[in-house]
N, C-alpha and C. Protein backbone atom coordinates (compact mmCIF):
# COMPACT_ATOMS: atom_id res chain seq x y z
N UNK A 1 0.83 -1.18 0.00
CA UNK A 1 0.00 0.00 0.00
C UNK A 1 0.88 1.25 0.00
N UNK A 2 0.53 2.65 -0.64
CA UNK A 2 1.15 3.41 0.04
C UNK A 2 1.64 4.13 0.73
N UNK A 3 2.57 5.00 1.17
CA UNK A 3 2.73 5.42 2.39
C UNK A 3 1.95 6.68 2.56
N UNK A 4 1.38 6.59 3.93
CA UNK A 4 0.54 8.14 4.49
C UNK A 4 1.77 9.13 5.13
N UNK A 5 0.84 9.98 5.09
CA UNK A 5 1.71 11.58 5.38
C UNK A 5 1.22 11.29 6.90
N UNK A 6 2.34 11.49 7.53
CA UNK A 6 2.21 11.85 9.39
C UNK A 6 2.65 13.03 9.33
N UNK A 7 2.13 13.75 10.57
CA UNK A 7 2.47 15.01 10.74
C UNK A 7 3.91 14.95 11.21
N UNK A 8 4.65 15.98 10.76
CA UNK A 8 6.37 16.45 10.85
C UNK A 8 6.14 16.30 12.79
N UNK A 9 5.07 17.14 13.45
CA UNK A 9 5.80 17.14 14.83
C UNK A 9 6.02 15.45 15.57
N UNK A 10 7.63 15.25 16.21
CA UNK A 10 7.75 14.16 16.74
C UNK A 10 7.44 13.72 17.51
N UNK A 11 7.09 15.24 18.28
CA UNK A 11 6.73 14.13 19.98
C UNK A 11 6.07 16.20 20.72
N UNK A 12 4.99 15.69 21.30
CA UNK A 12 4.49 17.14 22.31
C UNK A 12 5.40 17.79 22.74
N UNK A 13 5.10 18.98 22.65
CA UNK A 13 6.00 20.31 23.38
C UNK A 13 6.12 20.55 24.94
N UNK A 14 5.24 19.90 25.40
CA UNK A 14 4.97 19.98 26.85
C UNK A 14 5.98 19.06 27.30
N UNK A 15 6.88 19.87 28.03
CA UNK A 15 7.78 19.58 29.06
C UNK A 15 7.47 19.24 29.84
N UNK A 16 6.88 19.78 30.28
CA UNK A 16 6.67 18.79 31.90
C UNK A 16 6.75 17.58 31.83
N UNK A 17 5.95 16.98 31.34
CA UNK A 17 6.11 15.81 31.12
C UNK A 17 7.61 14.92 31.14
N UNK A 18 7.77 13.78 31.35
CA UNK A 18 8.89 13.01 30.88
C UNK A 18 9.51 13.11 29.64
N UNK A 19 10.18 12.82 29.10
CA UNK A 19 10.69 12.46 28.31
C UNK A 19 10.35 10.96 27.29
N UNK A 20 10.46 10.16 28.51
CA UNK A 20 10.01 8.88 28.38
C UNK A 20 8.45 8.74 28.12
N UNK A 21 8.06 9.51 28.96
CA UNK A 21 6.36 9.54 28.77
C UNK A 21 5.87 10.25 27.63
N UNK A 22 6.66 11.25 26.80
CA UNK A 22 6.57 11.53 26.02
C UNK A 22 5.99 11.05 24.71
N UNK A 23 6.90 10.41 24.55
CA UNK A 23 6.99 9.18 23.71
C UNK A 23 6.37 7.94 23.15
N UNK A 24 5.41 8.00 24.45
CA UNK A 24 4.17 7.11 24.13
C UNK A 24 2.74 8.06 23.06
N UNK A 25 3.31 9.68 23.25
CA UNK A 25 2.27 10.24 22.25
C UNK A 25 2.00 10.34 20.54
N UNK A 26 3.40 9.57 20.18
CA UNK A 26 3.63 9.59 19.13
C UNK A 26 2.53 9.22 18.17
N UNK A 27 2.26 9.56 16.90
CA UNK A 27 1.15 9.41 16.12
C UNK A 27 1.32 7.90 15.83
N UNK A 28 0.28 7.23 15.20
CA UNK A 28 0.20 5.99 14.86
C UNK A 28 -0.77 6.04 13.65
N UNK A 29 -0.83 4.93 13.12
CA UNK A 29 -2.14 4.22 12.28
C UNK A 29 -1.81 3.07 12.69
N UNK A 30 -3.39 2.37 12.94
CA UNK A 30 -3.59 1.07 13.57
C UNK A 30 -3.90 0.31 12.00
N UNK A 31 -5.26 1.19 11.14
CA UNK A 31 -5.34 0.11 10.32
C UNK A 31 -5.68 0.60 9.01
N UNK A 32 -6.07 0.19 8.10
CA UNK A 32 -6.25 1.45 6.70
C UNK A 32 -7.00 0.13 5.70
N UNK A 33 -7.39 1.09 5.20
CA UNK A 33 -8.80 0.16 4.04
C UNK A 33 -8.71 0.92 2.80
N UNK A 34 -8.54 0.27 1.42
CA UNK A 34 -8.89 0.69 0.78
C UNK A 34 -10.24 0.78 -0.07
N UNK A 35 -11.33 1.63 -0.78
CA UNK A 35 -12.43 1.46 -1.35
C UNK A 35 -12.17 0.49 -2.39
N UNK A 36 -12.50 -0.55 -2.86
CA UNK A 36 -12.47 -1.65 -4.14
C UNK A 36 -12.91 -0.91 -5.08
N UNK A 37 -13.44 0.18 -5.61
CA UNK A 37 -13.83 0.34 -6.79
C UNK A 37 -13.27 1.80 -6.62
N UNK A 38 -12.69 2.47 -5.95
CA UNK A 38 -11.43 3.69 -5.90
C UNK A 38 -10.35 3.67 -5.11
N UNK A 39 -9.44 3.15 -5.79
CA UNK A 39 -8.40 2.91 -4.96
C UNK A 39 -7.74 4.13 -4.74
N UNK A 40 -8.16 5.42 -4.73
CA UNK A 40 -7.16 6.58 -4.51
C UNK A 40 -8.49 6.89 -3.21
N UNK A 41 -9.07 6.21 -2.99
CA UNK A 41 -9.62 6.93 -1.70
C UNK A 41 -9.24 5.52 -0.19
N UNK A 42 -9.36 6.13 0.82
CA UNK A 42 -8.68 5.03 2.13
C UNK A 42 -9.42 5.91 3.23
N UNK A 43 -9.66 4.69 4.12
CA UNK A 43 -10.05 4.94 5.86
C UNK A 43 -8.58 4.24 6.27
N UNK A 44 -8.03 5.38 7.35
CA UNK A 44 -7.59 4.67 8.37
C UNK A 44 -7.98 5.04 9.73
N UNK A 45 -7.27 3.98 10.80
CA UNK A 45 -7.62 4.39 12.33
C UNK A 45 -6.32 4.92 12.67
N UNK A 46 -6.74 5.52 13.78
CA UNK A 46 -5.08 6.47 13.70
C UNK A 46 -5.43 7.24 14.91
N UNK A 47 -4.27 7.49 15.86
CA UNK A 47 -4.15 7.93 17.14
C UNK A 47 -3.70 10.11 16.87
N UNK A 48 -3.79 10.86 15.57
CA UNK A 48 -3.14 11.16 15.79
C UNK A 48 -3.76 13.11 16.27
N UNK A 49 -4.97 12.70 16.95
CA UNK A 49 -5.47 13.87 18.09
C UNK A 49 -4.99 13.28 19.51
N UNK A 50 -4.41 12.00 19.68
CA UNK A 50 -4.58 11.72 21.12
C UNK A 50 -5.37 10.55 21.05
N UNK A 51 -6.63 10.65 20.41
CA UNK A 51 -7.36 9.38 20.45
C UNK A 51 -7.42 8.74 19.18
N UNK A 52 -8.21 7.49 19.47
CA UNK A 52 -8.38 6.53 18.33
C UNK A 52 -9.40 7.27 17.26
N UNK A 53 -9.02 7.65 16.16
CA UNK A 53 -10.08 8.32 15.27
C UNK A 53 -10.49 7.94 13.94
N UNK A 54 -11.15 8.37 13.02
CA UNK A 54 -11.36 7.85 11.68
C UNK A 54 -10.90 9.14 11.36
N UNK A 55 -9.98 8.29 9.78
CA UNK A 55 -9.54 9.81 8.98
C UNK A 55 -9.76 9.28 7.92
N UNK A 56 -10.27 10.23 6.99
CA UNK A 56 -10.40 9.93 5.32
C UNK A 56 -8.36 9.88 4.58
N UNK A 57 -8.70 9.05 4.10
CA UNK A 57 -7.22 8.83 3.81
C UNK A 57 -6.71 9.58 2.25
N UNK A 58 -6.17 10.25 1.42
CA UNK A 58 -5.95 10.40 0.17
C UNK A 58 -4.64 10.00 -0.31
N UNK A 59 -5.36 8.50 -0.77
CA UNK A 59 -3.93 7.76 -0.78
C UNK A 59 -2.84 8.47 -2.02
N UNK A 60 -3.42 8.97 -3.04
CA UNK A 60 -2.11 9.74 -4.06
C UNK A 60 -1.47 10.53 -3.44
N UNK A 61 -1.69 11.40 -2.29
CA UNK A 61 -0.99 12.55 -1.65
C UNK A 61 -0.25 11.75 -0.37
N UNK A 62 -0.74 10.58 -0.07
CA UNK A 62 -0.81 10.35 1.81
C UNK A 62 -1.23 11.25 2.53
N UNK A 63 -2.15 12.33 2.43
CA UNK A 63 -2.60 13.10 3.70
C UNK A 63 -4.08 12.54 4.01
N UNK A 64 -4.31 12.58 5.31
CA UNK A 64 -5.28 12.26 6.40
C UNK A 64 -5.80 13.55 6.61
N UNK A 65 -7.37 13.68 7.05
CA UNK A 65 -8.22 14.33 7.29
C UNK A 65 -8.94 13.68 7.87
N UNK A 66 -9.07 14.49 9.22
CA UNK A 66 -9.96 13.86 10.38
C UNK A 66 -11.38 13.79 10.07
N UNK A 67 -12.04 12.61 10.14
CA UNK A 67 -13.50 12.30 9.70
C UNK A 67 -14.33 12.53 11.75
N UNK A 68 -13.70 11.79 12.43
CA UNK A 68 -14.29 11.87 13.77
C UNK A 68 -13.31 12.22 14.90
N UNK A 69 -14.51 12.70 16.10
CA UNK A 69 -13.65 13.84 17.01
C UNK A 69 -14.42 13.45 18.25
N UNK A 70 -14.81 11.95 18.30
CA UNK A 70 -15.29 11.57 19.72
C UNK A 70 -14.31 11.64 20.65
N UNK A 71 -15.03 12.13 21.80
CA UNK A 71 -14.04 11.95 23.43
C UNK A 71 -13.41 10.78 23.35
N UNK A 72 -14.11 9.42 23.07
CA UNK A 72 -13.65 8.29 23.57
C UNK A 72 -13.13 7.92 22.37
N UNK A 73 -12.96 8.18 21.56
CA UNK A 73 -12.00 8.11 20.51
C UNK A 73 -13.41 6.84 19.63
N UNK A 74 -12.65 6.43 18.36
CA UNK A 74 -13.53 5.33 17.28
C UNK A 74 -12.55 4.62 17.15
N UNK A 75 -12.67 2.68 17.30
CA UNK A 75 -11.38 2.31 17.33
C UNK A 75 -12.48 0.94 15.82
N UNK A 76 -13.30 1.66 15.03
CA UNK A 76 -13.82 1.09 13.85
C UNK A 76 -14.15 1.89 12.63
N UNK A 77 -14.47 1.35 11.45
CA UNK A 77 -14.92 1.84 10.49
C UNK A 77 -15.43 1.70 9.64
N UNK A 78 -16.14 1.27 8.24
CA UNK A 78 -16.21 0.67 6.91
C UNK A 78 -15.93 1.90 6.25
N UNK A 79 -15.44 1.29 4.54
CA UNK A 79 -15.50 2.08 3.89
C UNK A 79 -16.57 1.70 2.99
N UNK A 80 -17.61 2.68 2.46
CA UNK A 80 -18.47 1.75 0.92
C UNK A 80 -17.11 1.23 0.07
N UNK A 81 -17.84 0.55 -0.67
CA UNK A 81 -16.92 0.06 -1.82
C UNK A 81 -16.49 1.10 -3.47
N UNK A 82 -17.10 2.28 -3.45
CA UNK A 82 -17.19 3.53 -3.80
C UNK A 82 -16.28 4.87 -2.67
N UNK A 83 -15.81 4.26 -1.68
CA UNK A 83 -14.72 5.04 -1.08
C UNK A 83 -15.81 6.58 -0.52
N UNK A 84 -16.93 6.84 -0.83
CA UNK A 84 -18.08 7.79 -0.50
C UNK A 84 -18.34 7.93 0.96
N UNK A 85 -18.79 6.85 1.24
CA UNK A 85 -19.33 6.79 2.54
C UNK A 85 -18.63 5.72 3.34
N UNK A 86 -18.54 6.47 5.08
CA UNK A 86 -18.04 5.51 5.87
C UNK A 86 -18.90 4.97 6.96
């Protein structure tokens, strides 16, 4: 598949914090789907507000756009098979 765009920052600005603890904030993607009948469109799950979220994926560019902004984060998704609706 190809590769997504993560955001450039490495790790939170907030000092206070550890160092070590830091480190556990790092962005992720857990999982990524492509639509079967558009393959330039993708869902992935992805940590990278803090929580588990859905982002519309644009796989020719790799950039992510946040689809959901629950407290408790979304740790699911479908894509249609038209890449349209999730």
């Amino acid at each position: 598949m190809p590769p997504l765009s993560m955001p450039r920052k490495s790790m939170p600005d907030d000092d206070t914090e550890p160092l070590w603890q830091r480190r556990y904030h790092l962005p992720e993607v857990y999982a990524r789907q492509l639509a079967r009948a558009a393959p330039t469109r993708g869902l992935v799950i992805g940590n990278q507000s803090g929580r588990d979220q859905l982002y519309a994926w644009d796989v020719a560019s790799g950039a992510l756009t946040a689809l959901t902004d629950r407290p408790t984060g979304v740790d699911f998704g479908y894509l249609s098979p038209d890449g349209r609706y999730v």
